[in-house]
PDB file of N, CA and C in Angstrom:
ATOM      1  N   UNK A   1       6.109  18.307  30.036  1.00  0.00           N
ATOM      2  CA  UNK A   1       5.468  17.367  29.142  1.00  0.00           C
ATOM      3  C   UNK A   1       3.969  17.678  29.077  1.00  0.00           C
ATOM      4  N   UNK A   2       3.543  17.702  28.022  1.00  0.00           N
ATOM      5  CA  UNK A   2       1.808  17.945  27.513  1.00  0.00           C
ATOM      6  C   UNK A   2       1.098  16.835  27.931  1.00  0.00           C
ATOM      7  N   UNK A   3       0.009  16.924  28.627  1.00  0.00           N
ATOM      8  CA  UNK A   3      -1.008  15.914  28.840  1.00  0.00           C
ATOM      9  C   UNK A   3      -1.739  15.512  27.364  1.00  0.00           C
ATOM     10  N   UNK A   4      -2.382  14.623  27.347  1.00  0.00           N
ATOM     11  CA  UNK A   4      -3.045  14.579  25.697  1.00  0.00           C
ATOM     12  C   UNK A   4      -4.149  14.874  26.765  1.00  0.00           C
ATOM     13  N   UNK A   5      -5.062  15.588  25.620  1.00  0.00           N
ATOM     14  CA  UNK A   5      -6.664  15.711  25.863  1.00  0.00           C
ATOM     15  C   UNK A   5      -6.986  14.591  25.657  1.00  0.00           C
ATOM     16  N   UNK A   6      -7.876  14.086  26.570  1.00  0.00           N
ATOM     17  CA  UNK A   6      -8.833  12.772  26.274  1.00  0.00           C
ATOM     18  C   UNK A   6      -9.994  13.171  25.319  1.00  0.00           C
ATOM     19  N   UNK A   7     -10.472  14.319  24.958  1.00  0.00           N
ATOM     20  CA  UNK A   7     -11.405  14.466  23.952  1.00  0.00           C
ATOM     21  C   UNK A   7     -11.286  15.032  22.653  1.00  0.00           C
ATOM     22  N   UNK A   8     -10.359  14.358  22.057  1.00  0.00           N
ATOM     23  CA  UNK A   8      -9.068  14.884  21.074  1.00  0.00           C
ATOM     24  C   UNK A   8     -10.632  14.563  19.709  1.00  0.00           C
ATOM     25  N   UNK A   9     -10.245  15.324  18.870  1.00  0.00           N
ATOM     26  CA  UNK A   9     -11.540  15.470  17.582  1.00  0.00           C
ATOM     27  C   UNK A   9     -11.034  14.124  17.011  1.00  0.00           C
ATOM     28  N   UNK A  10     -12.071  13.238  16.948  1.00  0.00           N
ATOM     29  CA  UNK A  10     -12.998  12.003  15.831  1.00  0.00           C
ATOM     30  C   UNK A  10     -13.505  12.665  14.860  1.00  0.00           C
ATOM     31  N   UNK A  11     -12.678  11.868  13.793  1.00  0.00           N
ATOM     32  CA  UNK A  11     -12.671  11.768  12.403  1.00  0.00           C
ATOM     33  C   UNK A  11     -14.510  11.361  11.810  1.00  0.00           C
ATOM     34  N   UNK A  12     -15.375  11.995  11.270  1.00  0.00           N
ATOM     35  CA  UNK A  12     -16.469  11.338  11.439  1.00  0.00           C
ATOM     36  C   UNK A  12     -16.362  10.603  10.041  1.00  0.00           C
ATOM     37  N   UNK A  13     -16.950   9.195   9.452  1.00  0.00           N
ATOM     38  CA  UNK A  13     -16.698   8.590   8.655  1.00  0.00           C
ATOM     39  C   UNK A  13     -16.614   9.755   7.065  1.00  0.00           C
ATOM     40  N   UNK A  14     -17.594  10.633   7.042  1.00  0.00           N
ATOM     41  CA  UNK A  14     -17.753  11.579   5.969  1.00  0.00           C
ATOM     42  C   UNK A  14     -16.341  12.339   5.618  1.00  0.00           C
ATOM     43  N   UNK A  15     -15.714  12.954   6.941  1.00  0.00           N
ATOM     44  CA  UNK A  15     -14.745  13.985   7.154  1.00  0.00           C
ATOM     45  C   UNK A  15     -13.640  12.885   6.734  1.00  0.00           C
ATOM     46  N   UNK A  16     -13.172  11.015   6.985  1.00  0.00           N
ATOM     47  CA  UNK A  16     -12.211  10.613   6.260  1.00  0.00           C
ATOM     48  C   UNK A  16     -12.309  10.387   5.562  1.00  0.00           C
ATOM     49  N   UNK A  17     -13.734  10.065   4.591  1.00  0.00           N
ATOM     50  CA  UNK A  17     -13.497   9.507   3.208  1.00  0.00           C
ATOM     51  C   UNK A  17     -13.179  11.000   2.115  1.00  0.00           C
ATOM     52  N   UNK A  18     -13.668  12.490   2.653  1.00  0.00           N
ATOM     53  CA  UNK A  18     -13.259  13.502   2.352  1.00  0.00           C
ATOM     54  C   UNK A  18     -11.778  13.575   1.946  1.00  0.00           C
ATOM     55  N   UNK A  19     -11.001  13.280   3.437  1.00  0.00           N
ATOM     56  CA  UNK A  19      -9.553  13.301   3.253  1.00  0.00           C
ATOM     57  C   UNK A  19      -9.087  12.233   2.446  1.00  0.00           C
ATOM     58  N   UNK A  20      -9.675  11.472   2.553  1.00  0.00           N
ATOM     59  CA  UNK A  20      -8.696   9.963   1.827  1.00  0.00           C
ATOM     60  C   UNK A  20      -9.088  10.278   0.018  1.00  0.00           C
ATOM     61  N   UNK A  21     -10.088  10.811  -0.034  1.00  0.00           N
ATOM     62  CA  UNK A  21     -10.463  11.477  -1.756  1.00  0.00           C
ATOM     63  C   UNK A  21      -9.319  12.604  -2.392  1.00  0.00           C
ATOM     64  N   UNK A  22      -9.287  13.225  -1.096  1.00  0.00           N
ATOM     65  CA  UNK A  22      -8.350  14.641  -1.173  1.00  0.00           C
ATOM     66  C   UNK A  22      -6.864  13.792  -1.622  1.00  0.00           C
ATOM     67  N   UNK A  23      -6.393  13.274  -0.544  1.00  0.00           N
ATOM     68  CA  UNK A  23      -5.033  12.996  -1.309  1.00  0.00           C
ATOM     69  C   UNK A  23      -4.985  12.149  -2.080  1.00  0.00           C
ATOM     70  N   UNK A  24      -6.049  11.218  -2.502  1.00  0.00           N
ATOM     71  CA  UNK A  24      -5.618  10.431  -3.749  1.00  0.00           C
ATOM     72  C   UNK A  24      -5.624  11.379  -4.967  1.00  0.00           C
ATOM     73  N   UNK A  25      -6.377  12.138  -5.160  1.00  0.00           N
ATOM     74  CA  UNK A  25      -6.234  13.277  -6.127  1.00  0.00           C
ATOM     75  C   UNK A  25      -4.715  13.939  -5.763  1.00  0.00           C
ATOM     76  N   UNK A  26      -4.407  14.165  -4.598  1.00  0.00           N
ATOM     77  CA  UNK A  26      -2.792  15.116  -4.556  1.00  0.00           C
ATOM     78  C   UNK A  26      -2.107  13.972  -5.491  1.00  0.00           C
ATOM     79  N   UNK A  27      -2.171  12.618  -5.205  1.00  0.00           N
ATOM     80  CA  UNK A  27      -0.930  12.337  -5.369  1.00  0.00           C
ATOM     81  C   UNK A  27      -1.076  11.500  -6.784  1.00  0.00           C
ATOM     82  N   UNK A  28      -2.297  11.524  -7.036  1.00  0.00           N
ATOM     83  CA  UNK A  28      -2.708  11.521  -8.573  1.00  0.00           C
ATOM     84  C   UNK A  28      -2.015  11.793  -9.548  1.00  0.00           C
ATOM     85  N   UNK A  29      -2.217  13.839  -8.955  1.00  0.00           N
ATOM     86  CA  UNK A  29      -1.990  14.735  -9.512  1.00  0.00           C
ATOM     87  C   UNK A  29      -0.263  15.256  -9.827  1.00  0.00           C
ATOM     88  N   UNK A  30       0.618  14.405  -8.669  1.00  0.00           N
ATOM     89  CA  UNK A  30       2.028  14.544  -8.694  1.00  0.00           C
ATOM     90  C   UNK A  30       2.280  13.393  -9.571  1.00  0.00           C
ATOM     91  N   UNK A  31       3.633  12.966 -10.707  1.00  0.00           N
ATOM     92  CA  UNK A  31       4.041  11.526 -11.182  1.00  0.00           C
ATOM     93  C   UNK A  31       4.919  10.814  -9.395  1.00  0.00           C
ATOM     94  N   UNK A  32       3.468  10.283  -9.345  1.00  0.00           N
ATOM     95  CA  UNK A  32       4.700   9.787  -8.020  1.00  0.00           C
ATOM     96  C   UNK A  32       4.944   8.502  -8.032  1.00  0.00           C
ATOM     97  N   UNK A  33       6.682   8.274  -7.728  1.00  0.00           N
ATOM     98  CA  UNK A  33       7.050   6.915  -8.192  1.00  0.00           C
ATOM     99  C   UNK A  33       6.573   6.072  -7.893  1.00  0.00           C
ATOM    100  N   UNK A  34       6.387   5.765  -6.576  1.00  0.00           N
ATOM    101  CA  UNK A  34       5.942   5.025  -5.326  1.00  0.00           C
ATOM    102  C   UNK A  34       4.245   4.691  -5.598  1.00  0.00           C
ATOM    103  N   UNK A  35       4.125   3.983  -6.554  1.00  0.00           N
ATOM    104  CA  UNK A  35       2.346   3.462  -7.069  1.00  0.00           C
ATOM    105  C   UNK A  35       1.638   2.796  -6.245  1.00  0.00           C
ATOM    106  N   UNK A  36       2.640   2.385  -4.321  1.00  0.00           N
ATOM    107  CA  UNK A  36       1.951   1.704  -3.450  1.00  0.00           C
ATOM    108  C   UNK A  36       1.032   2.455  -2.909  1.00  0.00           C
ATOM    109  N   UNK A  37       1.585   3.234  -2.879  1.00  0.00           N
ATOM    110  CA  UNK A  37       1.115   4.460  -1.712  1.00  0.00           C
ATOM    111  C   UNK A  37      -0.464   4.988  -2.767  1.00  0.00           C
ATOM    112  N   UNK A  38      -0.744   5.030  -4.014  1.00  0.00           N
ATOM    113  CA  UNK A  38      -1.821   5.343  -4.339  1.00  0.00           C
ATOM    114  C   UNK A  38      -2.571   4.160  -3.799  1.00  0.00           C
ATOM    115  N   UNK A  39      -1.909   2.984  -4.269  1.00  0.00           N
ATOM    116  CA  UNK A  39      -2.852   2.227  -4.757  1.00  0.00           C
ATOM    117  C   UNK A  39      -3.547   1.465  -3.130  1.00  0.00           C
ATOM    118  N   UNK A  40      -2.409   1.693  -2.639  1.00  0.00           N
ATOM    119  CA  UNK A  40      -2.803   1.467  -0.587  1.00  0.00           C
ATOM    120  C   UNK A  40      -4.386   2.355  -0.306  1.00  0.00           C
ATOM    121  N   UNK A  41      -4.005   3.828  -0.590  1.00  0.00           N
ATOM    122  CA  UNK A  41      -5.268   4.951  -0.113  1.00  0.00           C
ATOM    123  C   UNK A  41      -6.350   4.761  -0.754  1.00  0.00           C
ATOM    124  N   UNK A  42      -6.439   3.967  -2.824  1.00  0.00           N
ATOM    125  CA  UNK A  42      -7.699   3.257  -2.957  1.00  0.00           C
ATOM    126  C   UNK A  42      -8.033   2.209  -2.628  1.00  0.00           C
ATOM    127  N   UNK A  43      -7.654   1.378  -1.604  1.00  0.00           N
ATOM    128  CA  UNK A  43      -7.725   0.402  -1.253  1.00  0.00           C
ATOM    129  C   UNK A  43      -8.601   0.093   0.153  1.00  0.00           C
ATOM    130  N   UNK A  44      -7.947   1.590   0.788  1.00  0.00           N
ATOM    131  CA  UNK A  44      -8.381   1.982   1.822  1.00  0.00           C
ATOM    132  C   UNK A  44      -9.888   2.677   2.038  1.00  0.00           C
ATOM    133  N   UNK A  45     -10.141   3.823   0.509  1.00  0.00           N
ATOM    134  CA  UNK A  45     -10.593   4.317   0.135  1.00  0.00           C
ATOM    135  C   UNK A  45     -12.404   3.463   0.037  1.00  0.00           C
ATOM    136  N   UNK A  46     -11.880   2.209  -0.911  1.00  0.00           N
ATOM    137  CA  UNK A  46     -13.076   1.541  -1.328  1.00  0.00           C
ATOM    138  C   UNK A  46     -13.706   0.446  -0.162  1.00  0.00           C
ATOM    139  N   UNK A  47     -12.954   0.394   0.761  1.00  0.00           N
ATOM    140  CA  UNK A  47     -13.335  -0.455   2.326  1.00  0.00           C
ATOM    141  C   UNK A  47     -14.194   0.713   2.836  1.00  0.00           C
ATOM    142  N   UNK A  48     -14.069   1.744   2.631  1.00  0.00           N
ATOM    143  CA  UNK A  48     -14.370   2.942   4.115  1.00  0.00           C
ATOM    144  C   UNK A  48     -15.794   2.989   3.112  1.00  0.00           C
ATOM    145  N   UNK A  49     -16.532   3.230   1.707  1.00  0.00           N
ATOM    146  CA  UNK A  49     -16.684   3.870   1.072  1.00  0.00           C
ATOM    147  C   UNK A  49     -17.717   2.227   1.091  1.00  0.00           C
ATOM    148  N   UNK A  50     -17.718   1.142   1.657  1.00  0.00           N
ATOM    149  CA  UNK A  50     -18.475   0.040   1.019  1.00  0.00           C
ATOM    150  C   UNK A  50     -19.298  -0.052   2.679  1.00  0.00           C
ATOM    151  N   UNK A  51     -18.471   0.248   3.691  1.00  0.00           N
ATOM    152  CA  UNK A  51     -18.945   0.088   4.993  1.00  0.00           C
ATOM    153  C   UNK A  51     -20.411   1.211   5.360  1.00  0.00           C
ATOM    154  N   UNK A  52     -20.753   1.998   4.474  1.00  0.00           N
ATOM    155  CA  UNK A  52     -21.872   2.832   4.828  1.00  0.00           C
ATOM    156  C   UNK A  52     -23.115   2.133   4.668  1.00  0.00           C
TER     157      UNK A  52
END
């Protein structure tokens, strides 16, 4: 069994609002049925994005 590293890489606020931009564009960009799942990551998106 693997120990976890205790100094496992933090997300710095820049590097998630990066990612959380990135896939709202992926899934933008797919017709995807499931309109929660966008509308969850701008949701998520505009909290992370108001906290600076």
């Amino acid at each position: 069994m693997k120990k976890l590293d205790s100094k496992q890489h933090k997300e710095t606020p820049e590097e998630e609002l990066k990612r959380l931009r990135k896939r709202v564009k992926q899934l933008e960009g797919k017709e995807v049925k499931n309109t929660n799942t966008i509308k969850g990551l701008r949701k998520e998106l505009k909290k992370k994005t108001f906290r600076k």
